[in-house]
N, C-alpha and C. Protein backbone atom coordinates (compact mmCIF):
# COMPACT_ATOMS: atom_id res chain seq x y z
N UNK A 1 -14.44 -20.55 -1.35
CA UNK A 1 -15.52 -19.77 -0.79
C UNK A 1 -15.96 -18.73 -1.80
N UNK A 2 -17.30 -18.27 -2.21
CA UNK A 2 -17.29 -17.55 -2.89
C UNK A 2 -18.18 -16.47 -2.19
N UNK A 3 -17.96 -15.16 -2.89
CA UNK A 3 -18.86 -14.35 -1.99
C UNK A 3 -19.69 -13.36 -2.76
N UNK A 4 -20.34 -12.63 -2.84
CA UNK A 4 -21.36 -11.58 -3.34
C UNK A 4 -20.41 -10.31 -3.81
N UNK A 5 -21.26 -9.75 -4.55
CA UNK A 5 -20.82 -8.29 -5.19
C UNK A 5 -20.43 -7.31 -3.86
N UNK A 6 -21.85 -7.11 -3.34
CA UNK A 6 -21.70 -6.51 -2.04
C UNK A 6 -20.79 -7.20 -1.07
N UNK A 7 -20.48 -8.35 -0.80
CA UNK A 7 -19.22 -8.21 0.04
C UNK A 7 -17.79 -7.85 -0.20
N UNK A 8 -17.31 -8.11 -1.93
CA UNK A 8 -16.51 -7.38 -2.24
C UNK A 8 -16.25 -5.73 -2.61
N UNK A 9 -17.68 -4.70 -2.28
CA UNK A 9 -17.91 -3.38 -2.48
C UNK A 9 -17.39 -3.06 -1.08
N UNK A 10 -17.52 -4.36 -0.29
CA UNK A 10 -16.93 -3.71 1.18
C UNK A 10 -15.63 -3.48 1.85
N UNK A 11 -14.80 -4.34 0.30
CA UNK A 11 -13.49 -3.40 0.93
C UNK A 11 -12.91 -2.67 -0.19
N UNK A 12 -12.34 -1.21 0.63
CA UNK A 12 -12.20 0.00 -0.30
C UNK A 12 -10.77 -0.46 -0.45
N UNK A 13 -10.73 -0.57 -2.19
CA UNK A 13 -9.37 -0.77 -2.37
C UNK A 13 -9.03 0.99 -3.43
N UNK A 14 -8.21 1.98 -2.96
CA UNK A 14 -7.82 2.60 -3.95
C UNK A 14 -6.49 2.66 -4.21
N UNK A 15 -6.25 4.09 -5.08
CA UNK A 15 -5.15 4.11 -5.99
C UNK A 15 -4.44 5.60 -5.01
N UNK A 16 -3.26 5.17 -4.87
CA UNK A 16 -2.48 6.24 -4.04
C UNK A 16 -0.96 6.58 -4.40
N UNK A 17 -0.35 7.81 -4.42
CA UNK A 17 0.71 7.68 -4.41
C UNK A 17 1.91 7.79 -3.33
N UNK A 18 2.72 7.24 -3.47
CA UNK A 18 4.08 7.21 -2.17
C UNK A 18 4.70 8.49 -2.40
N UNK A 19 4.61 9.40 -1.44
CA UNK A 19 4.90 10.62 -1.31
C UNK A 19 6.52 10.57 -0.42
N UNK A 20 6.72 9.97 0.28
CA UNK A 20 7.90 9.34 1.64
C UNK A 20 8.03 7.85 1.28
N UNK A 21 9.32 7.41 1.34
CA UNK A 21 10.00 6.29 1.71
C UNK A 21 10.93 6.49 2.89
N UNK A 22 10.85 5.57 3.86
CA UNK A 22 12.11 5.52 5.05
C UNK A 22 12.44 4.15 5.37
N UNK A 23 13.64 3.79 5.93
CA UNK A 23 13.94 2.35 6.29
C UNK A 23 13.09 2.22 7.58
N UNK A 24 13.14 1.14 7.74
CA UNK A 24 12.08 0.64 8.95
C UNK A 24 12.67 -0.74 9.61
N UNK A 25 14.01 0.26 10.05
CA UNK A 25 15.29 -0.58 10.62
C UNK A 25 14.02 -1.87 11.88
N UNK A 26 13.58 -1.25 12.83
CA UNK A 26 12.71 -2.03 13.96
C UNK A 26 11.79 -3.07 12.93
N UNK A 27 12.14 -3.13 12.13
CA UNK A 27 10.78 -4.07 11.81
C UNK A 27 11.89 -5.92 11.78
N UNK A 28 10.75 -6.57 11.99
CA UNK A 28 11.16 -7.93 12.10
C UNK A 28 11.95 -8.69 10.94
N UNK A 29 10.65 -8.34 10.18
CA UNK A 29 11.43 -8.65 8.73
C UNK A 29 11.66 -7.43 7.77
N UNK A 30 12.87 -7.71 6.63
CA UNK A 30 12.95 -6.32 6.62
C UNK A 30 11.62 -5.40 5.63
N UNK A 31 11.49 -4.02 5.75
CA UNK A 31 10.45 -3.18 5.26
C UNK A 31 11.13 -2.09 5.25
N UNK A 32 9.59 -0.99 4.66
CA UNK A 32 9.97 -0.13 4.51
C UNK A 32 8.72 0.98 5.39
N UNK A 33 8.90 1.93 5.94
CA UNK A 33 7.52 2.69 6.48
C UNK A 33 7.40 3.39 4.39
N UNK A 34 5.67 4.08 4.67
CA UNK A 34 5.62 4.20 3.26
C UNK A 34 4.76 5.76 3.92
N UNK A 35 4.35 6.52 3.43
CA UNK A 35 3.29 7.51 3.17
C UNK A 35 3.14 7.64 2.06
N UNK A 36 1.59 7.40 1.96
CA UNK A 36 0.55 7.67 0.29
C UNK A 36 -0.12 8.56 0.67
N UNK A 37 -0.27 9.11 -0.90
CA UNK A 37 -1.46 10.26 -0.86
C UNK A 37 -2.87 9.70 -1.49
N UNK A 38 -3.96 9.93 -0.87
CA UNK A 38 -4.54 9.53 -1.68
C UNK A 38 -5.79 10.49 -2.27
N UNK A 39 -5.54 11.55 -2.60
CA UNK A 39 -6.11 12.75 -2.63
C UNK A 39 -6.92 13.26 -1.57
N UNK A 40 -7.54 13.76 -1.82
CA UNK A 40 -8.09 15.36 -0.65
C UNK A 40 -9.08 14.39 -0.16
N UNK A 41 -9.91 13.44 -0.64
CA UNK A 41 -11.13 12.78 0.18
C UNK A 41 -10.35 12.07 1.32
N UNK A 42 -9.32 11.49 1.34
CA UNK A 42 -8.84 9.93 2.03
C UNK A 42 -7.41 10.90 2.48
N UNK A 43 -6.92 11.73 2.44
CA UNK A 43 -5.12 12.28 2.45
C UNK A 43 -4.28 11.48 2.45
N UNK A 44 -3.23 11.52 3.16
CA UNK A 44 -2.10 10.66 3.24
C UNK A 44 -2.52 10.14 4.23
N UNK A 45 -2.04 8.21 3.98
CA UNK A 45 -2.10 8.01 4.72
C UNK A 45 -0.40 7.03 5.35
N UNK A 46 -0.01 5.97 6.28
CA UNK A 46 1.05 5.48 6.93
C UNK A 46 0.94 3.91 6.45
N UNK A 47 1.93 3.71 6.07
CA UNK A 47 2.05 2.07 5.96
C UNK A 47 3.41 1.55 6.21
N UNK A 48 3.10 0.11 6.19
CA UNK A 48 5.04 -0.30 6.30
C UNK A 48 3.93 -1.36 5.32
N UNK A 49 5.64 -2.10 4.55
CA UNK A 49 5.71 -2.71 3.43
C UNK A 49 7.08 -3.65 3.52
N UNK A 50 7.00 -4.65 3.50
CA UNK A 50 7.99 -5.54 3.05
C UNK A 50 8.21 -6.38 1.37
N UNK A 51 8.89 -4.93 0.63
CA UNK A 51 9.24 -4.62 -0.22
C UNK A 51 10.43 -4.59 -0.71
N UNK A 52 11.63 -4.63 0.37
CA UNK A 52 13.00 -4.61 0.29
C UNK A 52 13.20 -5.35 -1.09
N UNK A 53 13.36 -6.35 -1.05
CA UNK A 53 14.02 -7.54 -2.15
C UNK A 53 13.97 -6.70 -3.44
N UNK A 54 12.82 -6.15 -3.71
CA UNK A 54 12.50 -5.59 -5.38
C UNK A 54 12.52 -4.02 -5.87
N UNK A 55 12.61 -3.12 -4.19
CA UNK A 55 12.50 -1.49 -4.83
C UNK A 55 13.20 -1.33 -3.81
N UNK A 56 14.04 0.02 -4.16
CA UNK A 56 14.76 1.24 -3.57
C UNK A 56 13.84 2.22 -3.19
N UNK A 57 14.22 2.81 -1.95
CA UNK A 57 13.40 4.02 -1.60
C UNK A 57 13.66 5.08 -2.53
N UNK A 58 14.68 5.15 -3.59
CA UNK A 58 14.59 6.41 -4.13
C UNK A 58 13.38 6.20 -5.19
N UNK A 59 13.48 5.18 -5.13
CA UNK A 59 12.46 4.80 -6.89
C UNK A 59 10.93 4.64 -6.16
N UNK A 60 10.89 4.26 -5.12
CA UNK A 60 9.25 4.44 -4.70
C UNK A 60 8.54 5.82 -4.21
N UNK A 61 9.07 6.86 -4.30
CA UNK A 61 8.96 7.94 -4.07
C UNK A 61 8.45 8.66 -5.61
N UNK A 62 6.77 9.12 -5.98
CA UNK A 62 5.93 9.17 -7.20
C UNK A 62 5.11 7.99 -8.08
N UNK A 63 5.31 6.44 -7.28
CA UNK A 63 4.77 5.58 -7.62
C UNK A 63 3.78 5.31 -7.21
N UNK A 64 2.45 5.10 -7.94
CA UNK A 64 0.85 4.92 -7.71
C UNK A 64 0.85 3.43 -7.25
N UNK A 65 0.06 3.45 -6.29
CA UNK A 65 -0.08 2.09 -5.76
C UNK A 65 -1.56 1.75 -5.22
N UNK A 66 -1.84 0.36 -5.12
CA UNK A 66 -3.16 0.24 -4.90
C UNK A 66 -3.24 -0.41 -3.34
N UNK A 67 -4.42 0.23 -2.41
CA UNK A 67 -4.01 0.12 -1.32
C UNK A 67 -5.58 -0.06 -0.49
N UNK A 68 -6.15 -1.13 0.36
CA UNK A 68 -6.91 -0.90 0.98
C UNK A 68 -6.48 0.13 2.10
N UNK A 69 -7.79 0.40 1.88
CA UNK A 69 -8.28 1.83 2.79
C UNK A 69 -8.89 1.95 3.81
N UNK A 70 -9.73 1.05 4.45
CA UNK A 70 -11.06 0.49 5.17
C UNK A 70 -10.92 -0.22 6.35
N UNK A 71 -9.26 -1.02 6.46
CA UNK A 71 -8.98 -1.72 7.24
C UNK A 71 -8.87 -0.71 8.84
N UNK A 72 -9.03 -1.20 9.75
CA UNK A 72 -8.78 -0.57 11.49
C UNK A 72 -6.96 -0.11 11.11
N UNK A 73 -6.81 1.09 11.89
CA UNK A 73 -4.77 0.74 12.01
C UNK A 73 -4.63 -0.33 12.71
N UNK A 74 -3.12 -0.39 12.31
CA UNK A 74 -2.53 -1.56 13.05
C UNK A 74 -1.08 -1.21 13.42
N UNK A 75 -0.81 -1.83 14.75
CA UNK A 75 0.73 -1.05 15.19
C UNK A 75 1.53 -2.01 14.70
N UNK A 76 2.20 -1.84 14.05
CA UNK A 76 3.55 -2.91 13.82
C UNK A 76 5.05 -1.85 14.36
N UNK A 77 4.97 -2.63 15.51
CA UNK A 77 6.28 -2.09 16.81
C UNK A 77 6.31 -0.33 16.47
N UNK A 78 6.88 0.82 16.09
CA UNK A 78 6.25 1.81 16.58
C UNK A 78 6.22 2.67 15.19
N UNK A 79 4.91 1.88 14.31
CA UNK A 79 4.75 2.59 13.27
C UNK A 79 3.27 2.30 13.20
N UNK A 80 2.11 2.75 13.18
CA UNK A 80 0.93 2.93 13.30
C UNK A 80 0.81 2.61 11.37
N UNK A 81 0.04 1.78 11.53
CA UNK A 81 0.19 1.52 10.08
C UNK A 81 -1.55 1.52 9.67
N UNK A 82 -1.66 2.70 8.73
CA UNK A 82 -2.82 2.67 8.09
C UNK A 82 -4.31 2.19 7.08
N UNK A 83 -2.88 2.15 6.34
CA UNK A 83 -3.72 1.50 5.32
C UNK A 83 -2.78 -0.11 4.53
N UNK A 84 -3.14 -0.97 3.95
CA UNK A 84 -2.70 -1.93 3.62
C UNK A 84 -2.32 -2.07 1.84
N UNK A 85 -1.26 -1.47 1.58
CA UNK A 85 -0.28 -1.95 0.29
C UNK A 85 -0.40 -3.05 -0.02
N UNK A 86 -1.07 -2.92 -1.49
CA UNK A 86 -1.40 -4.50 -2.00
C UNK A 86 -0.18 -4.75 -2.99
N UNK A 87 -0.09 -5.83 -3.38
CA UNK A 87 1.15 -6.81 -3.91
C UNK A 87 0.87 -8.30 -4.05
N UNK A 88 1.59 -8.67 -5.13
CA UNK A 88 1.61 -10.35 -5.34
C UNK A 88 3.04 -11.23 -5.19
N UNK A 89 2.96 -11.52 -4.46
CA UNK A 89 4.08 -12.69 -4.82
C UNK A 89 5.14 -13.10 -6.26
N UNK A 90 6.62 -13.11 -5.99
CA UNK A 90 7.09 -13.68 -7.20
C UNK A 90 7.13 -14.79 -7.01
N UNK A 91 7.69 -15.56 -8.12
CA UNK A 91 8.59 -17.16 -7.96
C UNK A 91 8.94 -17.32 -6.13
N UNK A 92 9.39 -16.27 -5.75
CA UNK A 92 10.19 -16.90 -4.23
C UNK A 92 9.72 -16.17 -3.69
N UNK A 93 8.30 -15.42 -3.72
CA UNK A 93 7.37 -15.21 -2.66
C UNK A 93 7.33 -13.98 -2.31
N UNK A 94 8.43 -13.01 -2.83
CA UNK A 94 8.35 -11.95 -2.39
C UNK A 94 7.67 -10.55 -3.16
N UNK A 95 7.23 -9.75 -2.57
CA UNK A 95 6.60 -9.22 -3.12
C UNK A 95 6.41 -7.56 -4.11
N UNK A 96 5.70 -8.00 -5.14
CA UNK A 96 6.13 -7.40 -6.05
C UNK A 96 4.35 -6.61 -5.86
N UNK A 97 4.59 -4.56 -5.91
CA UNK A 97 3.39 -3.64 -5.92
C UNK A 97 2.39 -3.94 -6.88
N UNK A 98 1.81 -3.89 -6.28
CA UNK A 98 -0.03 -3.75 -7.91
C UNK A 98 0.12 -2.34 -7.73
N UNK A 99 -0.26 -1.92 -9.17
CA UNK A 99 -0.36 -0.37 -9.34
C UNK A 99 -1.13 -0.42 -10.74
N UNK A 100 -1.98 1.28 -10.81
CA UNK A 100 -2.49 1.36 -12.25
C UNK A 100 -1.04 0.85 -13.58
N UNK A 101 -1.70 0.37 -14.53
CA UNK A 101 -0.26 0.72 -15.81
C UNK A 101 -0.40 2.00 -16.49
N UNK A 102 -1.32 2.81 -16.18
CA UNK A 102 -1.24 4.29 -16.29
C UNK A 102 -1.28 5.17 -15.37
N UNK A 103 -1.21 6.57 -15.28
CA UNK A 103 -1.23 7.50 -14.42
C UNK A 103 -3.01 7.49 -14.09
N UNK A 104 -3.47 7.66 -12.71
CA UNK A 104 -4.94 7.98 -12.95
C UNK A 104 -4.60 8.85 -11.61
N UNK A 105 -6.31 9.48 -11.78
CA UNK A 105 -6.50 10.35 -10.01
C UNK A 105 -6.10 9.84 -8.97
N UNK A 106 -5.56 10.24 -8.09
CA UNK A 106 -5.54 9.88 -6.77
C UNK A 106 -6.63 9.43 -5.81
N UNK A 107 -6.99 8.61 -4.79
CA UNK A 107 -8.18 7.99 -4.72
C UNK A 107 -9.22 7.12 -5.55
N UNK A 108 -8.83 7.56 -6.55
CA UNK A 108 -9.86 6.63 -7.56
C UNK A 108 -10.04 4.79 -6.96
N UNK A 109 -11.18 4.66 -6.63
CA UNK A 109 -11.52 3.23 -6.05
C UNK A 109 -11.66 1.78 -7.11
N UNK A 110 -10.92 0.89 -6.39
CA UNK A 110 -11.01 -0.30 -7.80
C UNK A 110 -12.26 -0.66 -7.79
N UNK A 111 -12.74 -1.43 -9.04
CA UNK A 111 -13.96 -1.95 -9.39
C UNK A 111 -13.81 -2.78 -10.18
């Protein structure tokens, strides 16, 4: 399927950092709840992440991550989840963060 410029301007993907890591024992499979900042326009916002396999909560705590912004919340069992943590797949599927390879602003939107 291919689609237009303007339909990909329509989803806000930015750059945020993980301010909080906590376990997110209730979740089905395992995760993590997350809070990003994403500067003063967008603030912090709530996510869960099924991330286990590849990071420690101590080490995701100052890491920039890229995150749609745009999506409705969504409850996953009793964590109101905000915004959507992007990531790719390894070899066995699990998933590994997209992030700048440098430090940039907070909020800054991909393009």
């Amino acid at each position: 399927m291919t689609i237009t410029y303007a339909d990909f301007e329509r989803v806000d993907i930015r750059v945020g950092r993980i301010t909080r890591a906590e376990p997110f024992p209730e979740a089905r499979k395992p995760a993590y709840r997350l809070w990003v900042d994403f500067g003063p326009e967008i603030g912090e916002k709530r996510s869960s992440a099924q991330i286990t396999r590849h990071y420690r909560l101590d080490e995701l705590v100052g890491r920039q991550v890229l995150a749609v912004v745009n999506f409705p919340p969504r409850q996953i069992g009793p964590v109101l989840s905000e915004v959507l943590v992007l990531g790719l797949p390894d070899d066995e599927g699990e998933v590994v963060l997209i992030g700048p390879g440098h430090d940039v602003p907070l909020g800054g939107r991909l393009f």
